[in-house]
N, C-alpha and C. Protein backbone atom coordinates (compact mmCIF):
# COMPACT_ATOMS: atom_id res chain seq x y z
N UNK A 1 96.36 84.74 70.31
CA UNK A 1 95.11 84.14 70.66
C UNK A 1 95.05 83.97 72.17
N UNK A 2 93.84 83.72 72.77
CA UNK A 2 93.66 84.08 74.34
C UNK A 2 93.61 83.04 74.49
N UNK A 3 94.26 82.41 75.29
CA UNK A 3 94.60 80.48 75.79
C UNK A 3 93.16 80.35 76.60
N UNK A 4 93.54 81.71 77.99
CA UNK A 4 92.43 81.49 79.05
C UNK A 4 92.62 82.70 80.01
N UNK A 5 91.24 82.79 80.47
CA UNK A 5 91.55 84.28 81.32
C UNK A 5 90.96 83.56 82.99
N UNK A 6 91.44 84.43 83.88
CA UNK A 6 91.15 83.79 85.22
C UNK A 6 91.01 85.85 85.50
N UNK A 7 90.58 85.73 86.97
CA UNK A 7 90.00 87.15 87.86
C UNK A 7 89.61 86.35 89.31
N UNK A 8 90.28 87.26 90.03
CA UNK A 8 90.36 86.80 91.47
C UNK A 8 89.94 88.26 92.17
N UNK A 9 89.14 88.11 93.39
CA UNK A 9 88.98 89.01 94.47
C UNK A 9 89.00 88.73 95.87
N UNK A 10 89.71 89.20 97.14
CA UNK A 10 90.16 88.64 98.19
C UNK A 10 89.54 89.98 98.85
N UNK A 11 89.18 89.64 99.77
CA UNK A 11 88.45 90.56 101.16
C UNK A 11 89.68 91.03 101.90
N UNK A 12 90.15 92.04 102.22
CA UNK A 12 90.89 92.43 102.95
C UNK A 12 91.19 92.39 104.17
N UNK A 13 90.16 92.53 105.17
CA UNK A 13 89.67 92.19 106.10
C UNK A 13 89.56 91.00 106.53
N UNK A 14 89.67 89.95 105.71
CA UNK A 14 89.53 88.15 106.00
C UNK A 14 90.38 87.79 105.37
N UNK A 15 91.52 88.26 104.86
CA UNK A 15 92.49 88.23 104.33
C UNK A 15 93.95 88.05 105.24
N UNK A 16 93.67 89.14 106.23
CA UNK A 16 94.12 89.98 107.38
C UNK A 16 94.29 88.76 108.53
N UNK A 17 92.78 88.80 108.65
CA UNK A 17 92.48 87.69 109.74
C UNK A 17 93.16 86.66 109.50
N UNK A 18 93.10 85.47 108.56
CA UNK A 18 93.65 84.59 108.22
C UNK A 18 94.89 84.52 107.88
N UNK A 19 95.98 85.22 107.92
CA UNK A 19 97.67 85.53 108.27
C UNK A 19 98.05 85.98 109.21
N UNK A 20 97.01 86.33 110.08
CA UNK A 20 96.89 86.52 111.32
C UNK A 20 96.94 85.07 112.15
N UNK A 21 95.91 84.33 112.38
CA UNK A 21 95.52 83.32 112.50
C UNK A 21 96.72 82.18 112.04
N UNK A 22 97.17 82.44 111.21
CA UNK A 22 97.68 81.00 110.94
C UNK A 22 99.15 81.50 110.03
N UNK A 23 99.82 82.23 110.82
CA UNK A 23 101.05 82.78 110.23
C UNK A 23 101.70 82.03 109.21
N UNK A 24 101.93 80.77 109.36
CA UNK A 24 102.65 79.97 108.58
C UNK A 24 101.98 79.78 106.92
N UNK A 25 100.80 80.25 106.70
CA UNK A 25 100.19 80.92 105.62
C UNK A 25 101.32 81.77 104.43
N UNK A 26 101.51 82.68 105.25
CA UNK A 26 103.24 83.29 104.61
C UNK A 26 103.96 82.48 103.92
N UNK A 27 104.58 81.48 104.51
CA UNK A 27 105.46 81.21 103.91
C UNK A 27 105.15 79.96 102.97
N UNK A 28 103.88 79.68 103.06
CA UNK A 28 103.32 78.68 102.11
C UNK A 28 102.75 79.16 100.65
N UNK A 29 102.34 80.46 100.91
CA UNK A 29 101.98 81.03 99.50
C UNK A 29 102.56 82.08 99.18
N UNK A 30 103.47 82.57 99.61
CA UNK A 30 103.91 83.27 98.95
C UNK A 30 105.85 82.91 98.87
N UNK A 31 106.41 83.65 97.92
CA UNK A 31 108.07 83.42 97.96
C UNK A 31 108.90 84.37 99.02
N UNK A 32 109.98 83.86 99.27
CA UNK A 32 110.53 84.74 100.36
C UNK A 32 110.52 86.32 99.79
N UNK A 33 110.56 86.45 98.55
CA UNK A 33 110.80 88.04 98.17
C UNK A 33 109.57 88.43 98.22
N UNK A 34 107.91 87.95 98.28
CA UNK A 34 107.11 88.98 98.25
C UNK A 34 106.27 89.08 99.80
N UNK A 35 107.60 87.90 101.01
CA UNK A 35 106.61 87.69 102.49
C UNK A 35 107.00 89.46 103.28
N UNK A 36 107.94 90.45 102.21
CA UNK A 36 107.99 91.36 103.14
C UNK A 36 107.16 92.50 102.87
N UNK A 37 106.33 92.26 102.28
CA UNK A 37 105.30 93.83 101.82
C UNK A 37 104.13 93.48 102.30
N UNK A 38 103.41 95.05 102.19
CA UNK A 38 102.41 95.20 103.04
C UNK A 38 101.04 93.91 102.95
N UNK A 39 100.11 94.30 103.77
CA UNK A 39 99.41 93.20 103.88
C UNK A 39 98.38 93.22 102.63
N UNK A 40 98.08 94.37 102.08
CA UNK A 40 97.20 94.46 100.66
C UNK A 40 97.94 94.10 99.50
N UNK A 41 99.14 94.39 99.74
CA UNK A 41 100.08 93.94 98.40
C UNK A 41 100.04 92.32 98.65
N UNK A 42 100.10 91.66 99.54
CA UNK A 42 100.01 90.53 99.85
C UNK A 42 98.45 89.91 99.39
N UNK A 43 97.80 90.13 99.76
CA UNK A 43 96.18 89.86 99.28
C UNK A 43 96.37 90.05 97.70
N UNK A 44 96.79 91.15 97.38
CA UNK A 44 96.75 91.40 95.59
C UNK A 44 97.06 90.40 94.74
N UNK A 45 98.21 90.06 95.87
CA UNK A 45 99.39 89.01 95.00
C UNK A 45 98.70 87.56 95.09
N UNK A 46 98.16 87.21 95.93
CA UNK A 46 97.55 86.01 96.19
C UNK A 46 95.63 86.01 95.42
N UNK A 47 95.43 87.27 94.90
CA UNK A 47 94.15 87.08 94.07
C UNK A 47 94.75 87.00 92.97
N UNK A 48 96.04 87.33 92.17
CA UNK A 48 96.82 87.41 91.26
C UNK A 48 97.34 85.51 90.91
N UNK A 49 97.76 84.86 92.09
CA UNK A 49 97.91 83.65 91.59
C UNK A 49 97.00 82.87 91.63
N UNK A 50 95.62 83.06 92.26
CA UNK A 50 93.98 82.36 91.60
C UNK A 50 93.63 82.86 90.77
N UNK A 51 93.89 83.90 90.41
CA UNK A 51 93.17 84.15 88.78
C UNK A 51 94.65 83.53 87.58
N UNK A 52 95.69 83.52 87.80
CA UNK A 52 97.06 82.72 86.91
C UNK A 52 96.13 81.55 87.02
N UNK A 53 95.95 81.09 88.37
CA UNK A 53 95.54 79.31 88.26
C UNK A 53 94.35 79.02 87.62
N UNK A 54 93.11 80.11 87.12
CA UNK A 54 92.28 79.58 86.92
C UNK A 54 92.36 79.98 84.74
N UNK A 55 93.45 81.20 84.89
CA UNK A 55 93.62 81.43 83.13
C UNK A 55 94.28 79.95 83.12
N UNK A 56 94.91 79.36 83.68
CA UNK A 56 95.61 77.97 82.81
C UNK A 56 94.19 77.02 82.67
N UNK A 57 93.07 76.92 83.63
CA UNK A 57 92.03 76.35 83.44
C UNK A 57 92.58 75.11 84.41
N UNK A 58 93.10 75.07 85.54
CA UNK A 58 93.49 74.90 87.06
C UNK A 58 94.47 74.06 87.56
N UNK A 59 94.92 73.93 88.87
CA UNK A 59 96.04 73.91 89.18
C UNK A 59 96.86 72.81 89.03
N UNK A 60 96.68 71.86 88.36
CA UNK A 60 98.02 70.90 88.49
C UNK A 60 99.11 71.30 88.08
N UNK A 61 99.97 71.14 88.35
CA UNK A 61 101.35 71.14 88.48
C UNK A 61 101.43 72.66 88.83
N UNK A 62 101.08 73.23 89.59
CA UNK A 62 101.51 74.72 90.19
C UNK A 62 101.63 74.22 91.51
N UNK A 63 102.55 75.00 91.97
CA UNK A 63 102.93 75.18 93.30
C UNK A 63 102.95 76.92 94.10
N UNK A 64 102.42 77.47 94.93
CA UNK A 64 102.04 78.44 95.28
C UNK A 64 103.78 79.05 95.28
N UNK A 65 104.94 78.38 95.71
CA UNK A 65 106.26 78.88 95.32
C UNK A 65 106.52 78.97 93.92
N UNK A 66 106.21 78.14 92.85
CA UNK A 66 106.56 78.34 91.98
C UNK A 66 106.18 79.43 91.13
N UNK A 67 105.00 80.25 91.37
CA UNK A 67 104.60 81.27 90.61
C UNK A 67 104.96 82.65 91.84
N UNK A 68 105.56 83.55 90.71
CA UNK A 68 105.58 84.66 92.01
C UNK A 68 105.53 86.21 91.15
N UNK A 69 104.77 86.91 91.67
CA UNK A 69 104.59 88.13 90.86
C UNK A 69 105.41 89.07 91.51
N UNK A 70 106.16 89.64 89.83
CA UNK A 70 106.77 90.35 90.07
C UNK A 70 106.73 92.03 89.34
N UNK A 71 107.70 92.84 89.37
CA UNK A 71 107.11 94.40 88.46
C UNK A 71 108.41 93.72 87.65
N UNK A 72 107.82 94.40 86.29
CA UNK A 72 108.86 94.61 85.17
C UNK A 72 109.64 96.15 85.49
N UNK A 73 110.59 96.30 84.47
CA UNK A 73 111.66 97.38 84.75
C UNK A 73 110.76 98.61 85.06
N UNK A 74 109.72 98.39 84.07
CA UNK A 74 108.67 99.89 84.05
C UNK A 74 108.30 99.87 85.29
N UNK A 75 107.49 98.47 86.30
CA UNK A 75 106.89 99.19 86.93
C UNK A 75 105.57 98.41 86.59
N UNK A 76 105.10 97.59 85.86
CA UNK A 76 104.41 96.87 85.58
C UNK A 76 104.13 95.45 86.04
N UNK A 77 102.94 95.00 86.49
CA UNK A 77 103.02 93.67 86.82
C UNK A 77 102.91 92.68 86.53
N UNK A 78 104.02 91.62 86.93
CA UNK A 78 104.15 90.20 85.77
C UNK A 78 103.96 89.05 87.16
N UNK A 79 104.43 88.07 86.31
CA UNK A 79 105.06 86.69 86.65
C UNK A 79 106.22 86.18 86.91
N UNK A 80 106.69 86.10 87.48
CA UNK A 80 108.23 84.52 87.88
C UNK A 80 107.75 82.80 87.81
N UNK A 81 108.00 82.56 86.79
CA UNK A 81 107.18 81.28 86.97
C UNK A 81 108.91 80.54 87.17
N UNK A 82 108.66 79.33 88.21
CA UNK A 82 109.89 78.94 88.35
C UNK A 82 109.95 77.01 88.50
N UNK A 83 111.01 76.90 88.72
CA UNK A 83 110.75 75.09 88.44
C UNK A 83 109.99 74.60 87.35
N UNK A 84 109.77 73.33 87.35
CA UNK A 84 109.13 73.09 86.18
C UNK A 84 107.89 73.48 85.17
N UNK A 85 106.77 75.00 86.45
CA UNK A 85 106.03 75.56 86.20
C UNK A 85 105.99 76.03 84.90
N UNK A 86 107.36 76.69 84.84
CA UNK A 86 107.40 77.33 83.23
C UNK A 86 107.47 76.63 82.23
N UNK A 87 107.73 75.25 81.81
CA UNK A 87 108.11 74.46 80.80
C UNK A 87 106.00 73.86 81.23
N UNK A 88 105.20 73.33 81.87
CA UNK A 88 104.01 73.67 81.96
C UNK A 88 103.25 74.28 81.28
N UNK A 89 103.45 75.93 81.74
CA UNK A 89 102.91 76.92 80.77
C UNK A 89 103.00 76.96 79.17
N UNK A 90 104.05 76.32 79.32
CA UNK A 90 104.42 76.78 77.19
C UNK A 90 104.01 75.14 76.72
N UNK A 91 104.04 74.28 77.73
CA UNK A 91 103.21 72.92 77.05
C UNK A 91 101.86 73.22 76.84
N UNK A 92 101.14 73.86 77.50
CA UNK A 92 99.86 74.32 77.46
C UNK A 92 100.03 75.24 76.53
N UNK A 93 100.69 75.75 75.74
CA UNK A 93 100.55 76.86 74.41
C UNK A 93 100.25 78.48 74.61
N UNK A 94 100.75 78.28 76.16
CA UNK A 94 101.18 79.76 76.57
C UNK A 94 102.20 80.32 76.25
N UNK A 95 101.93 81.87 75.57
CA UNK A 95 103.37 82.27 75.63
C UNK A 95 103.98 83.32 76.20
N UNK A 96 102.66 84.07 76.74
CA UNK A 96 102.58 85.36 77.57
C UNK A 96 101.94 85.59 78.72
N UNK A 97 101.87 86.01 79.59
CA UNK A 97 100.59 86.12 80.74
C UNK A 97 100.62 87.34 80.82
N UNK A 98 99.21 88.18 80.66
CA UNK A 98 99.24 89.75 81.35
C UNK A 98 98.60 89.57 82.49
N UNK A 99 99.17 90.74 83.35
CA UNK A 99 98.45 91.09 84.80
C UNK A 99 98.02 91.95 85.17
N UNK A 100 97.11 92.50 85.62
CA UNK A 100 96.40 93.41 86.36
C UNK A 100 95.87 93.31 88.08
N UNK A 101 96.62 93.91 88.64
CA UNK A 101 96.30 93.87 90.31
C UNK A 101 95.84 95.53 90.39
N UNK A 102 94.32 95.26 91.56
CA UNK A 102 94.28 96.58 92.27
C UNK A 102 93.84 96.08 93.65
N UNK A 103 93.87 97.21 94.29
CA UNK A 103 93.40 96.95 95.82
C UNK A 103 92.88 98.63 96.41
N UNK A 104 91.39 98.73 96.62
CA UNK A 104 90.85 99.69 97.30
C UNK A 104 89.37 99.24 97.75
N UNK A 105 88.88 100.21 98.89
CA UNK A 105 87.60 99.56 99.47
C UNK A 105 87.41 97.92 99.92
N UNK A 106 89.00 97.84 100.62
CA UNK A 106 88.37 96.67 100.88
C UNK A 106 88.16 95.26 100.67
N UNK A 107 89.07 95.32 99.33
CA UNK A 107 89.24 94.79 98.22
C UNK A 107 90.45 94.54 97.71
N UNK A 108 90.82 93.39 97.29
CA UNK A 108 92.14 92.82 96.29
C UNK A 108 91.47 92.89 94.95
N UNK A 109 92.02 92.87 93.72
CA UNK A 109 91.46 92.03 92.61
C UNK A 109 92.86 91.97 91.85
N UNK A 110 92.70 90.86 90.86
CA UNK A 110 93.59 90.62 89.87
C UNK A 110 92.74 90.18 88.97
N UNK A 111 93.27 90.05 87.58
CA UNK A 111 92.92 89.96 86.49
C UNK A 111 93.91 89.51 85.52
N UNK A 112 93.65 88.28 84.69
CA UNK A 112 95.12 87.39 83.99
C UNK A 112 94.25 87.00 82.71
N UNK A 113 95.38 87.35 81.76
CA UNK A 113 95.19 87.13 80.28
C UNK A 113 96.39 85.83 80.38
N UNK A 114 96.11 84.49 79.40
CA UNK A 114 97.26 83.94 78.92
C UNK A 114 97.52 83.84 77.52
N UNK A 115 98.19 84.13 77.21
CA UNK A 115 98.18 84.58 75.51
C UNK A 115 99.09 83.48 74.78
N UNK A 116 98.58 82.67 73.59
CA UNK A 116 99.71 81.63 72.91
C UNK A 116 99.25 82.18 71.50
N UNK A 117 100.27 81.31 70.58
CA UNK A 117 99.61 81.07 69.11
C UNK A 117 98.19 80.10 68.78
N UNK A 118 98.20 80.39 67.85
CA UNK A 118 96.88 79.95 67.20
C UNK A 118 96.93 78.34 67.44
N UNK A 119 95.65 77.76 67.70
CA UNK A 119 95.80 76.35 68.19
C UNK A 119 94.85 75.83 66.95
């Protein structure tokens, strides 16, 4: 059953600017493993944890460290939910999250399914 879905889109370009502007941005939203990739993978990842924050139906108890997207073995894109975030999620009757990130024209988007049992 679908808990809650969230979808995020980030401007690239004002995206840019604003990690530009205020470097310390880095290290506030994102985890040390995803502050070294490019600047669209960075935007992706950060429309990826507003659309996570808005499938839970919004942010308390998240912390921009505690969630961190990552690829599965395939190559696919997930979640790291860490600290008490994850015990959160499954109180809320989550038991899965899918992800979808793209980035062209200009554009970030993500897209988040949270998936539990029947309530």
């Amino acid at each position: 059953m679908i808990k809650g879905i969230g979808v995020d889109i980030v401007d690239l370009a004002r995206f840019n600017r604003a990690i530009t502007r205020t470097p310390a941005l880095l290290a506030r939203l994102f985890t040390e493993s995803e502050r070294g990739l490019p600047m669209h993978s960075l935007a992706a990842r950060f429309a990826a944890k507003e659309a996570f924050i808005k499938a839970l139906g919004g942010s308390d108890g998240v912390s921009w460290q505690n969630v961190e997207v990552v690829a599965s073995a395939a190559g696919d894109p997930g979640f790291a939910l860490h600290g008490v975030l994850a015990e959160s999620v499954a109180a809320r009757g989550i038991a899965s999250l899918h992800l979808s990130m793209t980035h062209d024209a200009g554009v970030a988007c993500a897209f988040v399914v949270a998936e539990g049992g029947a309530s």
